[in-house]
C-alpha atoms as a PDB file:
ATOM      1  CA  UNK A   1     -16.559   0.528  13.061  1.00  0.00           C
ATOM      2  CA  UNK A   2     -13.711   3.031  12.393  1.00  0.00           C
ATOM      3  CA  UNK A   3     -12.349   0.530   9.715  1.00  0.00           C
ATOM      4  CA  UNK A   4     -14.397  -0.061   7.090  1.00  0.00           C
ATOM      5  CA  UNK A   5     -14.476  -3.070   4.131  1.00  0.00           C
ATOM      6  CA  UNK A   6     -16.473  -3.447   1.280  1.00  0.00           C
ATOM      7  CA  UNK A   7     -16.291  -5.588  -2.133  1.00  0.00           C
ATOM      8  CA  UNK A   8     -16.845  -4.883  -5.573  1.00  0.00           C
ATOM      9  CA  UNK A   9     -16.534  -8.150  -6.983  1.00  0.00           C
ATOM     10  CA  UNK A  10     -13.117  -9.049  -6.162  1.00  0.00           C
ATOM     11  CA  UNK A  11     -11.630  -6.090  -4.915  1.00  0.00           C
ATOM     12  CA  UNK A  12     -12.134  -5.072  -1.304  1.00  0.00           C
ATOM     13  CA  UNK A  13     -11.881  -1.235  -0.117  1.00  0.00           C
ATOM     14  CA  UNK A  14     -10.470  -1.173   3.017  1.00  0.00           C
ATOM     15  CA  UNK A  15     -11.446   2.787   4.383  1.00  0.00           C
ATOM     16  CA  UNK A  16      -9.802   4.474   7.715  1.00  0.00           C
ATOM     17  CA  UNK A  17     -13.953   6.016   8.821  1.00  0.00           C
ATOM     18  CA  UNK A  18     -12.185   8.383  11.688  1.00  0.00           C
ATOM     19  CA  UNK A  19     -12.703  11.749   9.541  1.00  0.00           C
ATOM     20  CA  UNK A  20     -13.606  13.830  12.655  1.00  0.00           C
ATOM     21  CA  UNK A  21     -10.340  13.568  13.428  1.00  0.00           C
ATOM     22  CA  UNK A  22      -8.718  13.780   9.806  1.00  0.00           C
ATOM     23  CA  UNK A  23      -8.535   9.744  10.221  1.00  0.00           C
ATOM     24  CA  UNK A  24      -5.415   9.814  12.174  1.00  0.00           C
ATOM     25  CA  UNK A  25      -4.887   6.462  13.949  1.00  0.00           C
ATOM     26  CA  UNK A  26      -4.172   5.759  17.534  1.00  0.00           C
ATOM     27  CA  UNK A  27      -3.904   1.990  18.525  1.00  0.00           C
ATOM     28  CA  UNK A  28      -6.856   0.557  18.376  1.00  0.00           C
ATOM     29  CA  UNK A  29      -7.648   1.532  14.868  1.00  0.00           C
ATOM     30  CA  UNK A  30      -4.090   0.267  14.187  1.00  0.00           C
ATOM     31  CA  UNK A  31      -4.437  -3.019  15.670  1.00  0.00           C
ATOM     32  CA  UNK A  32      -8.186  -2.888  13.816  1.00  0.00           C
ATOM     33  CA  UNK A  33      -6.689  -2.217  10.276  1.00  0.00           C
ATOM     34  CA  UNK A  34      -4.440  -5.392  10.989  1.00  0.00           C
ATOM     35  CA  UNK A  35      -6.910  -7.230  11.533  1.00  0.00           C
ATOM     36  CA  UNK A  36      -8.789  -6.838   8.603  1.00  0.00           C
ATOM     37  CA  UNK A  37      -5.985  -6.917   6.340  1.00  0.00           C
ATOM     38  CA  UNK A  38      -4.767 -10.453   7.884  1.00  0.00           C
ATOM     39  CA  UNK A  39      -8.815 -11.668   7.206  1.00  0.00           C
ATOM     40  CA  UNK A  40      -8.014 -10.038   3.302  1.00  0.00           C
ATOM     41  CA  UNK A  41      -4.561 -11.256   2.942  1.00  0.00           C
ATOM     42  CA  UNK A  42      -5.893 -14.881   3.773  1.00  0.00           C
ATOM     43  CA  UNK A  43      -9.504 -14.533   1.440  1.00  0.00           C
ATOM     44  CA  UNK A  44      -8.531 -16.166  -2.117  1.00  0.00           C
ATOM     45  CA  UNK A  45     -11.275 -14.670  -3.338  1.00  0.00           C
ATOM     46  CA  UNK A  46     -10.367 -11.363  -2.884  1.00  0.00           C
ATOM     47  CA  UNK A  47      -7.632 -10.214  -5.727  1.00  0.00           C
ATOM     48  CA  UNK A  48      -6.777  -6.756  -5.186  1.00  0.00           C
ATOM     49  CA  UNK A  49      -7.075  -4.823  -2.002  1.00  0.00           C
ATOM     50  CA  UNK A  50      -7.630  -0.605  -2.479  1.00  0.00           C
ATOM     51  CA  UNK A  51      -6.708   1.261   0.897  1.00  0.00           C
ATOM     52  CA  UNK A  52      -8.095   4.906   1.790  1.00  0.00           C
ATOM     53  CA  UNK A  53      -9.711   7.314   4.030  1.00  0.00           C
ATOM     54  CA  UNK A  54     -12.890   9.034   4.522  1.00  0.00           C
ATOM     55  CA  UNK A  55     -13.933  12.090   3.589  1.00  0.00           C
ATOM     56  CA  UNK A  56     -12.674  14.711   0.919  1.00  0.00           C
ATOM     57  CA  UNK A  57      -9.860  15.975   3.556  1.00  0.00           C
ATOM     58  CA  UNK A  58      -7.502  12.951   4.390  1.00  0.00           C
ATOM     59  CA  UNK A  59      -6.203   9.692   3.369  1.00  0.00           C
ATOM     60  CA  UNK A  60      -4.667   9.402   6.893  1.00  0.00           C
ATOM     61  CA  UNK A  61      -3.251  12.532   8.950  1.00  0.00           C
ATOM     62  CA  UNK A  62      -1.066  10.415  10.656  1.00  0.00           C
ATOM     63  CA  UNK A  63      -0.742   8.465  13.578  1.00  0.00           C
ATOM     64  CA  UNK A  64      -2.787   9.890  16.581  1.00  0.00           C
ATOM     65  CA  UNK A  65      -0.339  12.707  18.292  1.00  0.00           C
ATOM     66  CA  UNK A  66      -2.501  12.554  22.061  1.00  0.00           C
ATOM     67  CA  UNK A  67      -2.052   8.975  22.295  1.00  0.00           C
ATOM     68  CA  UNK A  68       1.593   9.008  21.308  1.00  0.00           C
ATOM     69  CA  UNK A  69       2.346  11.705  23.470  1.00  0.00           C
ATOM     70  CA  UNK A  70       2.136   9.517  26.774  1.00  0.00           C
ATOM     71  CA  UNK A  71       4.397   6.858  25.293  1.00  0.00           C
ATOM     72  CA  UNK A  72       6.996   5.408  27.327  1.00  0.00           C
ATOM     73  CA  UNK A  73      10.139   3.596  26.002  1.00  0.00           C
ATOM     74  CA  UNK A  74       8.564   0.329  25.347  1.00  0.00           C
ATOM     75  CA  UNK A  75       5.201   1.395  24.260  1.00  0.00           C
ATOM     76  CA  UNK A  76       6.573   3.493  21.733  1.00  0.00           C
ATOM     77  CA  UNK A  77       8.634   0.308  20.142  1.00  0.00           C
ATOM     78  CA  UNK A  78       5.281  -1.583  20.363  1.00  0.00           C
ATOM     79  CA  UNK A  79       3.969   0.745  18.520  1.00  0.00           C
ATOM     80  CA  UNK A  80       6.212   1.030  16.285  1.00  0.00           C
ATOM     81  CA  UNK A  81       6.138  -2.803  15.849  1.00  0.00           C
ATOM     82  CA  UNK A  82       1.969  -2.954  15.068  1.00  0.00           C
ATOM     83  CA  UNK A  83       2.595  -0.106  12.745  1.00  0.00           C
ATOM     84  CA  UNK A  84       5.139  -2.326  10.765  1.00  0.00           C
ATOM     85  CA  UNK A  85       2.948  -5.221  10.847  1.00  0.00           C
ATOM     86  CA  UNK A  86       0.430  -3.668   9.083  1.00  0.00           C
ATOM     87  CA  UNK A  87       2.809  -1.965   6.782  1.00  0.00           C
ATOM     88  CA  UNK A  88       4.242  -5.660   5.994  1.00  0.00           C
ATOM     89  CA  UNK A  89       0.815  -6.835   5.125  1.00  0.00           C
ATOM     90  CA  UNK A  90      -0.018  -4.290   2.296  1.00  0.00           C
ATOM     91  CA  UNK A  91       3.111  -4.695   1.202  1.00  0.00           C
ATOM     92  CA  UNK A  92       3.791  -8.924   0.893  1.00  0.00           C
ATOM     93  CA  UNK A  93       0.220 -10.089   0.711  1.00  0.00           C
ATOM     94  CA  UNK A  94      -0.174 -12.116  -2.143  1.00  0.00           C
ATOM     95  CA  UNK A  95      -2.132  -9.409  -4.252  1.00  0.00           C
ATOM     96  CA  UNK A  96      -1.900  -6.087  -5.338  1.00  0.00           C
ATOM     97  CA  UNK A  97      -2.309  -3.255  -2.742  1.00  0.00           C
ATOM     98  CA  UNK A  98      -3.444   0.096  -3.989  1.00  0.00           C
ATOM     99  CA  UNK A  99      -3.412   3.492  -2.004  1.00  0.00           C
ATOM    100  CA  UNK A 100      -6.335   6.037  -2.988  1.00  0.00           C
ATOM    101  CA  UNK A 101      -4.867   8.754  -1.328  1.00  0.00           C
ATOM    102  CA  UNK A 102      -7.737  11.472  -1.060  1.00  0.00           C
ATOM    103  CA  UNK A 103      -6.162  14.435   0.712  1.00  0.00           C
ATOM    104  CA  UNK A 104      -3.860  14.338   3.549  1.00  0.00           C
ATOM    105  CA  UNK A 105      -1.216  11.834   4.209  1.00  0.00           C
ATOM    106  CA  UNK A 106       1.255  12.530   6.550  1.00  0.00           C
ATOM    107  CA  UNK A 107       3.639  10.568   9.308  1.00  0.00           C
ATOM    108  CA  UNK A 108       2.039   7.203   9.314  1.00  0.00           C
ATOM    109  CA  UNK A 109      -0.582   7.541   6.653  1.00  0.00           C
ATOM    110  CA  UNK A 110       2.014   8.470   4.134  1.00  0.00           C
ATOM    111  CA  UNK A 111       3.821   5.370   5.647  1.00  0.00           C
ATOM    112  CA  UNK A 112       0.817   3.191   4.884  1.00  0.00           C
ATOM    113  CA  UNK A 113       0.804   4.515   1.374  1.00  0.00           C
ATOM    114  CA  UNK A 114       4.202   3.979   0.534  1.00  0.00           C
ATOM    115  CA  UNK A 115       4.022   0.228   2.010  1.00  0.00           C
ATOM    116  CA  UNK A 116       1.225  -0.456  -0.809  1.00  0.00           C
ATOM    117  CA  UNK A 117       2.052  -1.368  -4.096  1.00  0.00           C
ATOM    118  CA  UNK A 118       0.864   1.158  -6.202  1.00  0.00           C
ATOM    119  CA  UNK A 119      -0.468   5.075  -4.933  1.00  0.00           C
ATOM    120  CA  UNK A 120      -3.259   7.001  -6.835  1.00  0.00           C
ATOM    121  CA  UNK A 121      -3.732  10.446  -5.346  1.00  0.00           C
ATOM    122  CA  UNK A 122      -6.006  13.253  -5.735  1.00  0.00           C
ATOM    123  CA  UNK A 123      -4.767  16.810  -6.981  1.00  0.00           C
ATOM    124  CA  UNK A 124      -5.830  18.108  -3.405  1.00  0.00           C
ATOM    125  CA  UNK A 125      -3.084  15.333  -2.097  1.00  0.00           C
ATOM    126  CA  UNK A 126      -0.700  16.223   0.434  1.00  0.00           C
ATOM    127  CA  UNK A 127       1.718  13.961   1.756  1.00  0.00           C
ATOM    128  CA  UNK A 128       4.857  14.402   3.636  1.00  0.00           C
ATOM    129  CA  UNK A 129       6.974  12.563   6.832  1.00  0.00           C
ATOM    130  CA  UNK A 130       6.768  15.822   9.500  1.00  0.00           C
ATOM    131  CA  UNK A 131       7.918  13.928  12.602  1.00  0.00           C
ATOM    132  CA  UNK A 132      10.926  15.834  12.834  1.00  0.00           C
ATOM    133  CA  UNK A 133       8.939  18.742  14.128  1.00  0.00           C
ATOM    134  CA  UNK A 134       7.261  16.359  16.884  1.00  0.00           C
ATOM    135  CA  UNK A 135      10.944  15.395  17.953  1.00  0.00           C
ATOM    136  CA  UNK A 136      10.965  11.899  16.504  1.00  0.00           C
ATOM    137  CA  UNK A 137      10.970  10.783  12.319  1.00  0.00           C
ATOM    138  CA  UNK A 138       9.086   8.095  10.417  1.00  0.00           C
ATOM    139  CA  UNK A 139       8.820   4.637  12.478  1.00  0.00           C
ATOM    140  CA  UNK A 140       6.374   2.625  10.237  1.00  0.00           C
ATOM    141  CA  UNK A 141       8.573   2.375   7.655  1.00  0.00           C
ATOM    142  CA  UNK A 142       8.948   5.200   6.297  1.00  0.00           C
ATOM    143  CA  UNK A 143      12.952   5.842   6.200  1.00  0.00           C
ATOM    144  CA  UNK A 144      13.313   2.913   4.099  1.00  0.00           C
ATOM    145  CA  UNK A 145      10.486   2.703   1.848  1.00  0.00           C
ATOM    146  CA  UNK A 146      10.149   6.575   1.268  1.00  0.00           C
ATOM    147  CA  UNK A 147      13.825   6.136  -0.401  1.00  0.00           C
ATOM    148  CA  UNK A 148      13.330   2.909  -2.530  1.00  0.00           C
ATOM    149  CA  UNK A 149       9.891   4.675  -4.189  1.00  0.00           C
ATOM    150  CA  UNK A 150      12.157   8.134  -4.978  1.00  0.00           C
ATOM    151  CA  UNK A 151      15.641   8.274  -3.883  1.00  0.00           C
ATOM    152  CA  UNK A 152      17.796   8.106  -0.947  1.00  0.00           C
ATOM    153  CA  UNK A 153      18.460  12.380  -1.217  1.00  0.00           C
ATOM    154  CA  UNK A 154      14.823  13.004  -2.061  1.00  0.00           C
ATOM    155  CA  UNK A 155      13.809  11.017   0.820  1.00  0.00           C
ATOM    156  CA  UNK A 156      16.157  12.703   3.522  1.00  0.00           C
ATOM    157  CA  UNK A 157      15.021  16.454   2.055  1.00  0.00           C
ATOM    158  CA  UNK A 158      11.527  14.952   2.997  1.00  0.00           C
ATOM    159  CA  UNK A 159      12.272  13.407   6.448  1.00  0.00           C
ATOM    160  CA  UNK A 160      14.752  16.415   7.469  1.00  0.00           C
ATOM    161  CA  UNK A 161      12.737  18.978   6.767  1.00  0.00           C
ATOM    162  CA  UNK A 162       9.317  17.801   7.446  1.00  0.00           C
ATOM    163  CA  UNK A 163       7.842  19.406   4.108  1.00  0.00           C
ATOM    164  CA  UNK A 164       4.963  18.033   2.964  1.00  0.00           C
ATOM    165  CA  UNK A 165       4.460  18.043  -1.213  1.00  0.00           C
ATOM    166  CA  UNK A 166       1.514  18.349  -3.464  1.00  0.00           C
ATOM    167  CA  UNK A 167       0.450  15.932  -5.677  1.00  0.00           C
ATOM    168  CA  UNK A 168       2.221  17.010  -8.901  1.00  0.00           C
ATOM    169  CA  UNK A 169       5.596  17.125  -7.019  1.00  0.00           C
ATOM    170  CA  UNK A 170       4.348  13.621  -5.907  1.00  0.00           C
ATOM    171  CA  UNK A 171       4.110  12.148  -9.430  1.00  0.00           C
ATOM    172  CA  UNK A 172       7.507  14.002 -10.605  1.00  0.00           C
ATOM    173  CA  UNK A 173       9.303  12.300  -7.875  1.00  0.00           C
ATOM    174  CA  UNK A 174       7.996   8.573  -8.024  1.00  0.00           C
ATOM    175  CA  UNK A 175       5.852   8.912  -4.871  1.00  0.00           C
ATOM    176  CA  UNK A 176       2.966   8.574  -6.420  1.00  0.00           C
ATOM    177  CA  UNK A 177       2.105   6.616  -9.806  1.00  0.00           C
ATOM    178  CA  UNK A 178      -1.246   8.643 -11.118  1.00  0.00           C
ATOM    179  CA  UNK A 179      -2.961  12.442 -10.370  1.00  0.00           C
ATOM    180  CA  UNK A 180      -6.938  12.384 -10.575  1.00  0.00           C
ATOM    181  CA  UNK A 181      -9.382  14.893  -9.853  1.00  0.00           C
ATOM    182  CA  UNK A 182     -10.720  14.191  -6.334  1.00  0.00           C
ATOM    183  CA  UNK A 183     -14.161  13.240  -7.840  1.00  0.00           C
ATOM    184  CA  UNK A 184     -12.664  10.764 -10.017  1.00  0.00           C
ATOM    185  CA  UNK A 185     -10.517   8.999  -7.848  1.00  0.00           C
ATOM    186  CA  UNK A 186     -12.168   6.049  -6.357  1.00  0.00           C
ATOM    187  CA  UNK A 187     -13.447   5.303  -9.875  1.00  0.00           C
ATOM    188  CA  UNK A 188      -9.898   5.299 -11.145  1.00  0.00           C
ATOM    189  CA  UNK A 189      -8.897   3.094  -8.447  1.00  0.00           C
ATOM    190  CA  UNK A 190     -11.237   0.574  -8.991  1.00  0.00           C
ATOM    191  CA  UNK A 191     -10.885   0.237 -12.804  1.00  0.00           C
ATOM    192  CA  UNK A 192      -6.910  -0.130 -12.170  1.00  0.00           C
ATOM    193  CA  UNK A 193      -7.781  -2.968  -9.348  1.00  0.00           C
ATOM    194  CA  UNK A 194     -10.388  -4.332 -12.389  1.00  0.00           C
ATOM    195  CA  UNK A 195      -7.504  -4.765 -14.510  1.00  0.00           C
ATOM    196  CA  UNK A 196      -5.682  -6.435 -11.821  1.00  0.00           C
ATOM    197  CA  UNK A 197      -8.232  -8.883 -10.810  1.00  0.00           C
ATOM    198  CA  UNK A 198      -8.542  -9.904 -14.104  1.00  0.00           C
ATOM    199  CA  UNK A 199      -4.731 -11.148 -14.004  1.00  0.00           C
ATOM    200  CA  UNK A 200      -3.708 -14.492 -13.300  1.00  0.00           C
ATOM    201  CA  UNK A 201      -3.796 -14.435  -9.208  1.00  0.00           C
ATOM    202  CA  UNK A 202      -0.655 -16.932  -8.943  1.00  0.00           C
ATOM    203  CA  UNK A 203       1.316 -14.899 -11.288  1.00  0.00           C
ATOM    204  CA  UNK A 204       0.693 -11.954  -9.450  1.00  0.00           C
ATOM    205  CA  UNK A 205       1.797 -13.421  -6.448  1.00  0.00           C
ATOM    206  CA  UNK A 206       4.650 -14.441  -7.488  1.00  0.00           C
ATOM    207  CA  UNK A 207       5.505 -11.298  -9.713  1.00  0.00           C
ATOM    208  CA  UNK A 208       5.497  -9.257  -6.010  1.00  0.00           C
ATOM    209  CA  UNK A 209       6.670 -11.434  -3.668  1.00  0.00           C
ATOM    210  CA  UNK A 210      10.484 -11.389  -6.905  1.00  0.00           C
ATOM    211  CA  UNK A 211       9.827  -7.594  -7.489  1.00  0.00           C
ATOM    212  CA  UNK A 212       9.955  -6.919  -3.782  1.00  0.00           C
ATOM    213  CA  UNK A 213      13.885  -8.461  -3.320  1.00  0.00           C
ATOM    214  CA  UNK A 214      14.626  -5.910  -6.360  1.00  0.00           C
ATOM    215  CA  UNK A 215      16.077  -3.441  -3.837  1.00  0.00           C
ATOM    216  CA  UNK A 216      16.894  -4.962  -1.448  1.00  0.00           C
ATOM    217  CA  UNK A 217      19.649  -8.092  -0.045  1.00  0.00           C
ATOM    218  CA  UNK A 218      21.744 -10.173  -2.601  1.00  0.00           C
ATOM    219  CA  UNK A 219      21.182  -9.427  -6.330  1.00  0.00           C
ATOM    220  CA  UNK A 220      22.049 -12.882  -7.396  1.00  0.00           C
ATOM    221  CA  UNK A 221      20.056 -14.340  -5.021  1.00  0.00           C
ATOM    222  CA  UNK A 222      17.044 -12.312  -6.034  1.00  0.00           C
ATOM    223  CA  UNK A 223      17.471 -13.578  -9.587  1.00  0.00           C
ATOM    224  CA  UNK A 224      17.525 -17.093  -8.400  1.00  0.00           C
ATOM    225  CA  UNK A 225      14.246 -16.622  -6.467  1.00  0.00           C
ATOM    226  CA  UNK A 226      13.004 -15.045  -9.609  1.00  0.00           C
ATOM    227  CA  UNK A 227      13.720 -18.060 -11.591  1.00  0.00           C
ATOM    228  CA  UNK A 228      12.308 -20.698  -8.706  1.00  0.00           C
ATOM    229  CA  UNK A 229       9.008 -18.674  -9.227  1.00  0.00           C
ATOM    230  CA  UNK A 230       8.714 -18.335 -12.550  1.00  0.00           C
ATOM    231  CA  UNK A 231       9.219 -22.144 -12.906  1.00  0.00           C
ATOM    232  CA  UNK A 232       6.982 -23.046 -10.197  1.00  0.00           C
ATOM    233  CA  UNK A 233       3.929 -21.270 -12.477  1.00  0.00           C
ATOM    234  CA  UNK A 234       4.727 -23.514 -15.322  1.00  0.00           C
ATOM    235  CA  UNK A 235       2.847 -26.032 -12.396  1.00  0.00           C
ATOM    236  CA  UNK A 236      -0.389 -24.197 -12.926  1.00  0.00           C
ATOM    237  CA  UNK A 237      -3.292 -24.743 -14.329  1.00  0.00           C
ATOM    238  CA  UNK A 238      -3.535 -20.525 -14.788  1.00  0.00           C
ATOM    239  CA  UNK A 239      -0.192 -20.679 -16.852  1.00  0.00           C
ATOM    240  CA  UNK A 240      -1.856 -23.437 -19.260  1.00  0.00           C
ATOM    241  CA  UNK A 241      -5.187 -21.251 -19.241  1.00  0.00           C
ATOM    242  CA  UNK A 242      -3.221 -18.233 -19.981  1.00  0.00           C
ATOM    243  CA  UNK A 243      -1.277 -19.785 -22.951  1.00  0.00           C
ATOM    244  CA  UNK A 244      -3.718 -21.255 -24.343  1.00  0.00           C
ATOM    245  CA  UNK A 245      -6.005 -18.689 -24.276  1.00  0.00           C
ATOM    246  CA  UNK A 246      -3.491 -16.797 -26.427  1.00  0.00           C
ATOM    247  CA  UNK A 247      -3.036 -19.444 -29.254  1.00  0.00           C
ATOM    248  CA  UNK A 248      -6.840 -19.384 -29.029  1.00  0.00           C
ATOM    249  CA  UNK A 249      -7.048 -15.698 -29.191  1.00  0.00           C
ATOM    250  CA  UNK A 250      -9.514 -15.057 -26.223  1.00  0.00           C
ATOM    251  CA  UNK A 251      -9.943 -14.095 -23.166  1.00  0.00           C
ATOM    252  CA  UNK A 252      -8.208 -15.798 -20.678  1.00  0.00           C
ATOM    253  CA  UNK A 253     -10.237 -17.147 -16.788  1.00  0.00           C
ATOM    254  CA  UNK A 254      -7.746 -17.410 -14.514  1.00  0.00           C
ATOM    255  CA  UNK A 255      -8.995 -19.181 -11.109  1.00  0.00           C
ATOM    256  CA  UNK A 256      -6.034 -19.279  -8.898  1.00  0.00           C
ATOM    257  CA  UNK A 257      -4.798 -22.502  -9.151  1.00  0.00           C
END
């Protein structure tokens, strides 16, 4: 299977298994990754979801340049289509998304990344949008989420030119969130996704679905959906856990409900 899962508990790493060919996807691995992240997005018991590649050279090279090459018209917007679908899901499922981003990630693997919630990379990280040297720029999202994670100048220097950036230039400019060693990465993933899980689910939920409008459409409409949500947790049993869990100074067990 060229997309793999596997759980630790509650967290499930979802790994692009193509590395002969740098894990670049063509459609099929595309329309496979959706799949499985539909099956995730849907599984209460899963709480965080960490997304990477395998092997020590690439998070994802990209989309697959032979299969694109023969695109018509129509196939190409298809494509462009199942690549935003499973951009959509890592970024609005109802848990946290985390990229592990283990070498390269370029075109449509630095798309994927950017459409997760939060991006660990490794210092050997590269990631860039070079379509503009293939006669075409980012169509998986990447002209409109590369700019809300940096900034709208940053974001056309990247997409104009084609450059691709290290890791350090990475953290400096808000594309990335943490810098690891490459042996330690995985391991740092998985602690941060620990934390998460141990959150209250429903309040996570909620917290991404608000923090998501922050950027984006009506301002005072976004703070109105903010306050719906917040009072709608105030219907949980995890907000009575969590409270009460602090006047009784514990730990609190949040269950989802």
């Amino acid at each position: 299977m060229a997309i793999d899962v596997e759980r630790s508990g509650a967290i499930a790493v979802v790994t692009v298994n193509r590395p002969e060919a740098l894990n670049a996807i063509d459609v099929e691995h595309a329309a496979e990754l959706r799949d499985r992240l539909e099956e995730l997005a849907a599984d209460e018991a899963v709480r965080a979801v960490i997304l990477t590649g395998a092997g020590e050279k690439a998070f994802v090279a990209g989309a697959d340049i032979k299969y694109m090459h023969g695109l018509g018209v129509l196939e190409a917007r298809r494509w462009g289509e199942l690549g935003h679908r499973v951009g959509a899901l890592l970024e609005t499922m109802p848990k946290p998304t985390v990229a592990a981003v283990n070498g390269f990630a370029l075109g449509g693997g630095c798309e994927l990344a950017l459409a997760c919630d939060l991006r660990l990379a490794s210092t050997s990280a590269k990631l860039g949008q070079p379509e503009v040297n293939l006669g075409i720029f980012p169509g998986w999202g990447g002209t409109q989420r590369l700019a809300r994670a940096t900034s709208l100048a940053y974001a056309k220097e990247l997409v104009f030119t084609g450059r691709m950036v290290g890791a350090e230039e990475a953290l400096a400019r808000g594309l990335v969130n943490a810098v690891h060693e490459a042996p330690e990465l995985m391991t740092k993933a998985l602690e941060l996704c620990d934390t998460l899980a141990a959150k209250g689910p429903l309040a996570l939920a909620y917290a991404k679905e608000a923090m998501n409008l922050a950027l984006q459409g009506d301002h005072a409409e976004s703070l109105e959906t903010e306050a719906r949500l917040f009072a709608m947790l105030f219907a949980t049993a995890d907000q009575k856990e969590g409270m009460a869990a602090f006047v009784e100074k514990r730990e609190p067990r949040f269950r989802g409900s």
